[in-house]
Protein backbone atom coordinates (compact mmCIF):
# COMPACT_ATOMS: atom_id res chain seq x y z
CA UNK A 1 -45.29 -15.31 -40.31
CA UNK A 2 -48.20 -15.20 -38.27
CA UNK A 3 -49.38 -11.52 -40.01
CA UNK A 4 -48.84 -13.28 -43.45
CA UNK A 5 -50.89 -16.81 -42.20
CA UNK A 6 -53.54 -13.97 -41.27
CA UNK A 7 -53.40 -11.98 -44.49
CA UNK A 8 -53.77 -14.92 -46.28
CA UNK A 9 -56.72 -16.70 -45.01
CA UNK A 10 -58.87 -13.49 -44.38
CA UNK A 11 -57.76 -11.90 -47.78
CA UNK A 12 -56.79 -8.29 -47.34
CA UNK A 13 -59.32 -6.08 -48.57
CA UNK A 14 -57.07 -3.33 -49.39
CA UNK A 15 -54.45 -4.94 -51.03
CA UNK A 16 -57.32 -7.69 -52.55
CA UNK A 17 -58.69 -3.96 -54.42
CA UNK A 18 -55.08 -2.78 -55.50
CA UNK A 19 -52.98 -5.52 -56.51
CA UNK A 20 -55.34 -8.85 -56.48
CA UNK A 21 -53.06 -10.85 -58.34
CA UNK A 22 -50.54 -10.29 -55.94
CA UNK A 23 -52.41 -11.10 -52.91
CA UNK A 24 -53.77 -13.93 -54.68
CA UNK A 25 -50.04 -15.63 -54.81
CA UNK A 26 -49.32 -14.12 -51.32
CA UNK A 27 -51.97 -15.97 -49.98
CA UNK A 28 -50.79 -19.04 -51.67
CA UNK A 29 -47.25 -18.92 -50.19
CA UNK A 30 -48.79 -18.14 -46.85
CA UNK A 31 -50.62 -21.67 -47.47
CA UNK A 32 -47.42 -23.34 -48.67
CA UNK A 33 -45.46 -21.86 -45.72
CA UNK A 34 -48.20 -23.30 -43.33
CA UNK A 35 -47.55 -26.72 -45.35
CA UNK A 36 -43.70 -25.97 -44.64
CA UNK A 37 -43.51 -26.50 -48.57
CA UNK A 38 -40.74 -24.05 -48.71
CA UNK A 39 -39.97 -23.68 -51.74
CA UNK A 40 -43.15 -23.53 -53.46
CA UNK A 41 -43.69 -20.79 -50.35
CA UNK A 42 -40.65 -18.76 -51.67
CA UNK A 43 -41.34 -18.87 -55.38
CA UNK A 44 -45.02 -17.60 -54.83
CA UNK A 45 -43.69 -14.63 -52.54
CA UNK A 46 -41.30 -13.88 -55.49
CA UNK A 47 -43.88 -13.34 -57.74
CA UNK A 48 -46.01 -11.65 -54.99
CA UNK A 49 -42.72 -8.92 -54.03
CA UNK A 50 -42.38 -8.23 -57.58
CA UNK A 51 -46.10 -7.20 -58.19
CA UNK A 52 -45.66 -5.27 -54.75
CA UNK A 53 -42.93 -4.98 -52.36
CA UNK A 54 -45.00 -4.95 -48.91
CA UNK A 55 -44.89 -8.70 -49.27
CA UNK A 56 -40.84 -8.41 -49.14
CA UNK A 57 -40.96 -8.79 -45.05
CA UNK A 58 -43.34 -11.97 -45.50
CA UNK A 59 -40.81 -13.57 -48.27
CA UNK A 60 -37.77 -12.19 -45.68
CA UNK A 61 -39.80 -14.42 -43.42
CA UNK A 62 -39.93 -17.17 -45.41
CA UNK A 63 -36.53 -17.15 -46.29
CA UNK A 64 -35.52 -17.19 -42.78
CA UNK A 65 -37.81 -20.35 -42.36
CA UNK A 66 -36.09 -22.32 -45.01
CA UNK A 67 -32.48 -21.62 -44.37
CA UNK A 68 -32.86 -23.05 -40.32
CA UNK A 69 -34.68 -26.01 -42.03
CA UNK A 70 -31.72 -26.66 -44.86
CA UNK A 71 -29.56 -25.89 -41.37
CA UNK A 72 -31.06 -29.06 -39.84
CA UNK A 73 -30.59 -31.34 -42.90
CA UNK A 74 -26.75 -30.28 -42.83
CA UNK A 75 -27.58 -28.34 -46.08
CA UNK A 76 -25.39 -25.19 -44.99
CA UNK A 77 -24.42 -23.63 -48.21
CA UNK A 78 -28.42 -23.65 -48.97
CA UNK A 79 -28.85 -21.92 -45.33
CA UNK A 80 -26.44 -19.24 -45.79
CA UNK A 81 -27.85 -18.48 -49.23
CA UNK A 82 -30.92 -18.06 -47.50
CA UNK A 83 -30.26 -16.29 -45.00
CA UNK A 84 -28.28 -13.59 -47.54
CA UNK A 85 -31.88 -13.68 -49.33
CA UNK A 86 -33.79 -12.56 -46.43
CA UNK A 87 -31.16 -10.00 -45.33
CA UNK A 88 -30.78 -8.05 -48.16
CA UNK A 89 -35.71 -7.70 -47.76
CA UNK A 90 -35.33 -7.20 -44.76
CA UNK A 91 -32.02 -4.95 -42.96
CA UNK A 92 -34.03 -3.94 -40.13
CA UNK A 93 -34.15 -7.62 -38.77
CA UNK A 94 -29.90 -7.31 -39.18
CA UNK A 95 -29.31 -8.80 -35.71
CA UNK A 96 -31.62 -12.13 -35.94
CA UNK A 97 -30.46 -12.68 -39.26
CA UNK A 98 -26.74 -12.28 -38.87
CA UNK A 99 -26.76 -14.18 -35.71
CA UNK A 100 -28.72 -17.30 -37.45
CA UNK A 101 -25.96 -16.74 -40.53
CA UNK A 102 -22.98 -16.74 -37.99
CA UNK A 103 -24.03 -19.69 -35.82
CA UNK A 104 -24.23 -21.81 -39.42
CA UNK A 105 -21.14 -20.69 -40.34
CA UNK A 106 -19.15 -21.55 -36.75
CA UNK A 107 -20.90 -25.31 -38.04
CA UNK A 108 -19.12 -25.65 -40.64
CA UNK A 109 -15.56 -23.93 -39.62
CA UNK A 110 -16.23 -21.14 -42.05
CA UNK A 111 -14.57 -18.23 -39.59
CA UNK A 112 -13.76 -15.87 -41.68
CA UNK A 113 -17.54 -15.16 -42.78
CA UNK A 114 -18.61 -15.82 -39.09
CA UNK A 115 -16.24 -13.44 -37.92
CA UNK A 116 -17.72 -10.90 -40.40
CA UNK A 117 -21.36 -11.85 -39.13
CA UNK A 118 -20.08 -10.87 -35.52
CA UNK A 119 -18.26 -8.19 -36.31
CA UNK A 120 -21.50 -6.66 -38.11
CA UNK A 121 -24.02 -7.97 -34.93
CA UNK A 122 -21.14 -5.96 -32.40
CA UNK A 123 -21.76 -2.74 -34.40
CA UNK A 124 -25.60 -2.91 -34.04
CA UNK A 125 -25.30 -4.78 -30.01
CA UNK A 126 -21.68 -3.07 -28.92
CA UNK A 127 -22.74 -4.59 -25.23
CA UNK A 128 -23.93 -7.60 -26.23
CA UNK A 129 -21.49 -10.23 -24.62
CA UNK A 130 -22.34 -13.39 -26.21
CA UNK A 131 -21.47 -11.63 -29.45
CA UNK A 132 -17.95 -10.35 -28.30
CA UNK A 133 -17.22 -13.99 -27.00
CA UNK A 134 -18.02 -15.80 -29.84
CA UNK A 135 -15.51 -12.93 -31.76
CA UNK A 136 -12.77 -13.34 -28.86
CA UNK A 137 -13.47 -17.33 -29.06
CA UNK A 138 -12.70 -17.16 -33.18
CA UNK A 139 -9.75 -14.39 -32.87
CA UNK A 140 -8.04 -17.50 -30.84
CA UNK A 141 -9.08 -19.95 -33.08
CA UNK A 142 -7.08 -17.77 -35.50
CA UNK A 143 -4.06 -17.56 -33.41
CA UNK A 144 -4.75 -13.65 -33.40
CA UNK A 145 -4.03 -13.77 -30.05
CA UNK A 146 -4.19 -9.45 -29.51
CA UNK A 147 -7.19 -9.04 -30.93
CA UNK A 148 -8.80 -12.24 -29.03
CA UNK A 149 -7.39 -10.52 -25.79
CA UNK A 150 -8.76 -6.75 -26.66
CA UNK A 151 -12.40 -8.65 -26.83
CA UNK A 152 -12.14 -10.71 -24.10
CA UNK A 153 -11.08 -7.70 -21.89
CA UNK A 154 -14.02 -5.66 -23.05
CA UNK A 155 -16.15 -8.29 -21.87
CA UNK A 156 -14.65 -8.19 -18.38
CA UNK A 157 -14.73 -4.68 -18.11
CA UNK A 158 -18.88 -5.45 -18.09
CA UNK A 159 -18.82 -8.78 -16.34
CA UNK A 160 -15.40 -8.63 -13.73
CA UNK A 161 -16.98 -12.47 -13.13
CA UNK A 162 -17.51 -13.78 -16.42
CA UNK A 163 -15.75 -17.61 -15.74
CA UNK A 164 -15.41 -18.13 -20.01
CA UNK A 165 -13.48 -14.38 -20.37
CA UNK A 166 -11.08 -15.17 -17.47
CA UNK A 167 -10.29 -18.66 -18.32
CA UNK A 168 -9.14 -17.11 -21.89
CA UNK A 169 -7.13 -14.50 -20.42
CA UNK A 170 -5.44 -17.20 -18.44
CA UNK A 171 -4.75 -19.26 -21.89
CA UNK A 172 -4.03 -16.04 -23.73
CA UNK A 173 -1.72 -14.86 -21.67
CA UNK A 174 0.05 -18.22 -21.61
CA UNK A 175 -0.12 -18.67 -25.65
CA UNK A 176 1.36 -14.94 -25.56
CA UNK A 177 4.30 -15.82 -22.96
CA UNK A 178 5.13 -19.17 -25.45
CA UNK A 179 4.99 -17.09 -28.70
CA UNK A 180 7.28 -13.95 -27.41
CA UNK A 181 10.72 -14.53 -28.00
CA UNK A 182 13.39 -14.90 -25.12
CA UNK A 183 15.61 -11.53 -25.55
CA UNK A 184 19.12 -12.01 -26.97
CA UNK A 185 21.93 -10.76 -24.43
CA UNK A 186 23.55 -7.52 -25.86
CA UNK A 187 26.09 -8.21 -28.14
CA UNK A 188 29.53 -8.01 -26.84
CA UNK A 189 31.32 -5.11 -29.11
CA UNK A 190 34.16 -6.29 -31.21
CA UNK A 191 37.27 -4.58 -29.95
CA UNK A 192 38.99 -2.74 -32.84
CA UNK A 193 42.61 -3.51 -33.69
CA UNK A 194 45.23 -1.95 -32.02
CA UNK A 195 46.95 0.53 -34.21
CA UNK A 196 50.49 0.03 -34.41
CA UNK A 197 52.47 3.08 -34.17
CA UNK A 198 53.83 4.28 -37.71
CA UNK A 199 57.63 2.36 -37.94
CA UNK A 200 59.87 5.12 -38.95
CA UNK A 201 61.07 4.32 -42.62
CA UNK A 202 64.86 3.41 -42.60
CA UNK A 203 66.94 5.84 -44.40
């Protein structure tokens, strides 16, 4: 934001010479950005990415700043949408934009997509803990209680002391105990019938 806030108030001399039209409307969604008129931001850095992609990270950017403002007015659907936007400008931010994705999704109970989101951010972070958690923490919420155990014991093979990881295990293990079903005693066999010896036929 702030190297779009700059392009826009000192006009870019470069770009100003190859595409002026679209600095001209890049400049203007910088301003309406500033103005946190977000959607007059985004539909000027539409046009702007269409005349010439460079201005796809600023729009990403924008995107971004609209969907955690729709977040805070409880508009989540709008957020997510949002969020999608900016992901599919800008892959390289992946991480931020997943993680802002997933934590609006765990709002509104959506796990399935959050899980995804997690799932995603654990390929790019493998060590990152918080993200493993959150995926252990929704595996349980799912009652897939293996899967919620294989997580939570990745995160204490980094962090032996992690208080949240060995509280689950406790409750896993517990929920697992519950669920497995008590063994039936072997079945007695049924004794055959005894064969009567073969009456010899009168004469």
């Amino acid at each position: 934001m702030t190297s779009l806030a700059l392009c826009g108030s000192q006009v870019c001399p470069a770009a100003e010479k190859k595409n002026p039209e679209a600095n001209k409307l890049a400049r203007e969604g910088a301003e309406a950005a500033k103005n946190q008129d977000w959607n007059k931001a985004v539909d000027l850095l539409k046009k702007a990415t269409a005349m010439d992609h460079k201005y796809s990270d600023e729009l990403s950017a924008v995107y971004q700043r609209r969907g955690y403002a729709a977040a805070n007015e409880q508009r989540y659907g709008d957020a997510i949408n949002d969020y999608a936007e900016a992901l599919k400008l800008t892959p390289q931010e992946a991480p931020r934009i997943h993680e802002q994705r997933a934590a609006v999704e765990m709002k509104i109970q959506d796990y399935e997509k959050a899980l995804a989101d997690y799932s995603e951010l654990i390929k790019l972070k493998p060590n990152e803990i918080k993200y493993i958690s959150y995926r252990a923490y929704i595996y349980e919420l799912k009652n897939d209680l293996q899967n919620s155990m294989a997580d939570n014991e990745k995160i204490l093979k980094q962090d032996p002391n992690n208080q949240d990881a060995k509280t689950r295990k406790q409750r896993l293990e517990q929920k697992i105990v519950e669920r497995t079903p008590l063994t039936p005693p072997p079945r007695t066999p049924t004794p055959s019938p005894a064969h009567s010896p073969a009456g010899k036929k009168k004469p």
